[in-house]
Protein backbone atom coordinates (compact mmCIF):
# COMPACT_ATOMS: atom_id res chain seq x y z
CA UNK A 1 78.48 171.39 -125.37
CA UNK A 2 78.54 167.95 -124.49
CA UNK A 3 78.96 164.88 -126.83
CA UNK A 4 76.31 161.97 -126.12
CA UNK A 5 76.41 158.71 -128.34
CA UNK A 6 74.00 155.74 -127.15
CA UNK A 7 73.15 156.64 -123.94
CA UNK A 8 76.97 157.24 -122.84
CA UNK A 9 78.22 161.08 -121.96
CA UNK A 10 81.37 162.64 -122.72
CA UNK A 11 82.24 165.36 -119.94
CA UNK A 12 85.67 165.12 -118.93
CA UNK A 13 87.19 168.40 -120.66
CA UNK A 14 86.12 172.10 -119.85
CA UNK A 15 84.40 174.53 -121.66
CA UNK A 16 87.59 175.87 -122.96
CA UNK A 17 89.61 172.67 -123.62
CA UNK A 18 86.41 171.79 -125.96
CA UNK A 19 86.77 175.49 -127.82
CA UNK A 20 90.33 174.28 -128.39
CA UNK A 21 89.54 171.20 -129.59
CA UNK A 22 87.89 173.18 -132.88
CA UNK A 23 91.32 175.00 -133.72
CA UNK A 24 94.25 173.07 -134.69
CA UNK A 25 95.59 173.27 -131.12
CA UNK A 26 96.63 169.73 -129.42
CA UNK A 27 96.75 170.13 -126.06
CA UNK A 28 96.77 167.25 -123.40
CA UNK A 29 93.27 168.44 -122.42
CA UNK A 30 92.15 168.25 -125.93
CA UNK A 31 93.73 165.12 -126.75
CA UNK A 32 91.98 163.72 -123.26
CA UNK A 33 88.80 164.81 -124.82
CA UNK A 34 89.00 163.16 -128.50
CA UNK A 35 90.39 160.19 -126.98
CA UNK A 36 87.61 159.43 -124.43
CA UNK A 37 84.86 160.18 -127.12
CA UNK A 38 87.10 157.83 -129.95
CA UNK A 39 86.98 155.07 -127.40
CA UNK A 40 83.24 155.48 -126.51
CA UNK A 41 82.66 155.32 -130.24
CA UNK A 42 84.52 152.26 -131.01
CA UNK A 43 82.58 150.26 -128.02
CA UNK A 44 79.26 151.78 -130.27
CA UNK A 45 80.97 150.34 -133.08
CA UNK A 46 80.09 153.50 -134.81
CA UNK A 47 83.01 153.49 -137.67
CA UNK A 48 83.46 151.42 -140.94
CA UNK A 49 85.90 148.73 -140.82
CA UNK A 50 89.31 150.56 -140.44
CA UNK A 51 91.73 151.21 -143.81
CA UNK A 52 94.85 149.56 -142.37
CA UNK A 53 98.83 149.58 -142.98
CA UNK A 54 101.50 147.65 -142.31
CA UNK A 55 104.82 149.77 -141.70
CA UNK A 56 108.37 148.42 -141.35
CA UNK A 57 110.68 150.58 -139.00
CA UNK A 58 114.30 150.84 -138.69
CA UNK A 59 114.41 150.74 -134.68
CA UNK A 60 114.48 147.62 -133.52
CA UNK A 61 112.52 148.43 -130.40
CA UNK A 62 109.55 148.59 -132.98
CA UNK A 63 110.72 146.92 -136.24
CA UNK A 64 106.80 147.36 -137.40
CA UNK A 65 103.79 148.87 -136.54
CA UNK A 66 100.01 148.58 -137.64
CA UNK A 67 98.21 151.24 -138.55
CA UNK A 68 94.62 151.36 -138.59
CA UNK A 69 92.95 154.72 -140.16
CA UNK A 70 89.54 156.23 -139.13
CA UNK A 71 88.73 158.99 -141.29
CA UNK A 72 85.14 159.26 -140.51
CA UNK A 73 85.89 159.72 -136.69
CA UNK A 74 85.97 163.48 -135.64
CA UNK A 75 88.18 164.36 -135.40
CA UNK A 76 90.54 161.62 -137.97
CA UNK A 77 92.30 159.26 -135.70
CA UNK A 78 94.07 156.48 -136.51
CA UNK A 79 95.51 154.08 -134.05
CA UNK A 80 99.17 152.74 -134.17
CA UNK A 81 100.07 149.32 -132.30
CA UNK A 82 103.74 148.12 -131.82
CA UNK A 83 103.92 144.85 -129.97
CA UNK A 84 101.83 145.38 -126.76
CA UNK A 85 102.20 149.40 -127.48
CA UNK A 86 98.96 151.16 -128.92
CA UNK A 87 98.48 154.88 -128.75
CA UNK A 88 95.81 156.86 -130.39
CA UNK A 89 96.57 159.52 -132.39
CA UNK A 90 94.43 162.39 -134.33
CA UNK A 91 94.80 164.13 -137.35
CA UNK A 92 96.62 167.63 -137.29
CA UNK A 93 97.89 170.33 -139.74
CA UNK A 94 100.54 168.98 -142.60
CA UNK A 95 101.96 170.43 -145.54
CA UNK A 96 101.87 167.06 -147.27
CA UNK A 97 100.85 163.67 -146.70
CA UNK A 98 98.56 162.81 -143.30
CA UNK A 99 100.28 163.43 -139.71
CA UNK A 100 98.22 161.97 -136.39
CA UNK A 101 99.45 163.58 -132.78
CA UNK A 102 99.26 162.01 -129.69
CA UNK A 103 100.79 163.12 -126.47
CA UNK A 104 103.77 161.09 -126.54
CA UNK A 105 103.46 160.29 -130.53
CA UNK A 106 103.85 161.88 -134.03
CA UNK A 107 102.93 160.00 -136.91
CA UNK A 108 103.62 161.62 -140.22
CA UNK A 109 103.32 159.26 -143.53
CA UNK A 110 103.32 160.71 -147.46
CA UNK A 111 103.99 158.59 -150.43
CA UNK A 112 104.39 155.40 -148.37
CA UNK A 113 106.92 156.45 -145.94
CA UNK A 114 106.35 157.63 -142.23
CA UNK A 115 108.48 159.40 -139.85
CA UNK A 116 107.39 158.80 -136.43
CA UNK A 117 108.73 160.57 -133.15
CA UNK A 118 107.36 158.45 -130.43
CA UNK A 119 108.70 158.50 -126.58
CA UNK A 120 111.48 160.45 -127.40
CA UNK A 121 112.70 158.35 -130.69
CA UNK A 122 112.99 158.91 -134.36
CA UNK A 123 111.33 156.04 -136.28
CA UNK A 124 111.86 155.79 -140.26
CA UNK A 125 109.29 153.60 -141.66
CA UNK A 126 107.95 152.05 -144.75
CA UNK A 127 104.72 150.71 -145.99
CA UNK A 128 105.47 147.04 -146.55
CA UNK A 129 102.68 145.90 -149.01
CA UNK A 130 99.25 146.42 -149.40
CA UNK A 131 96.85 147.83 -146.81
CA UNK A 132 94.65 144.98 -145.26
């Protein structure tokens, strides 16, 4: 199965990296995939404007990130930017609240709080004010 949107083709994972991509699996292979159709899909300027937060962080090396949420992508993806920094990250199994997973990233935010692991460090973050 291959994913087509305006003309453009999306090829770059196998057969089984795509099967993957259906269970709640995240491989790098998977993540590849989602990321190469995402981007294709926001040159189409296929989503809705974004929902977007604004999180403070106790690490100095990122004292803040923006968050920008796109639930009608497939799969969810929202895409976190700290300084020059942006990684995209997809939705993945939680208990509670919404977690995103990218190779190097985990995002996890309930009740206005988010713990994110990125690079190797622990970030403790809050929602500071409304979403824009």
């Amino acid at each position: 199965m291959l994913f087509a949107l305006s003309g453009l083709t999306l090829s770059a994972c196998s057969e089984s990296a795509r099967e993957a991509c259906g269970a709640d699996h995240i491989s790098s292979e998977c993540l590849a995939l989602h990321t190469e159709k995402f981007d294709l899909q926001l040159k189409a300027r296929v989503f809705e404007e974004p929902r977007q937060g604004v999180y403070h962080c106790d690490d100095q090396s990122r004292p803040e990130l923006l968050v920008s949420f796109y639930p009608d992508a497939t799969p969810p993806a929202a895409v976190i930017d700290a300084g020059d920094e942006r990684v995209v990250a997809f939705v993945s199994r939680s208990a509670s609240g919404a977690r995103y997973q990218a190779q190097d990233l985990t995002f996890w935010e309930h009740q206005g709080e988010a713990t994110v692991q990125w690079a190797g460090d622990t970030l403790t973050c809050v929602a500071t004010g409304p979403e824009r």
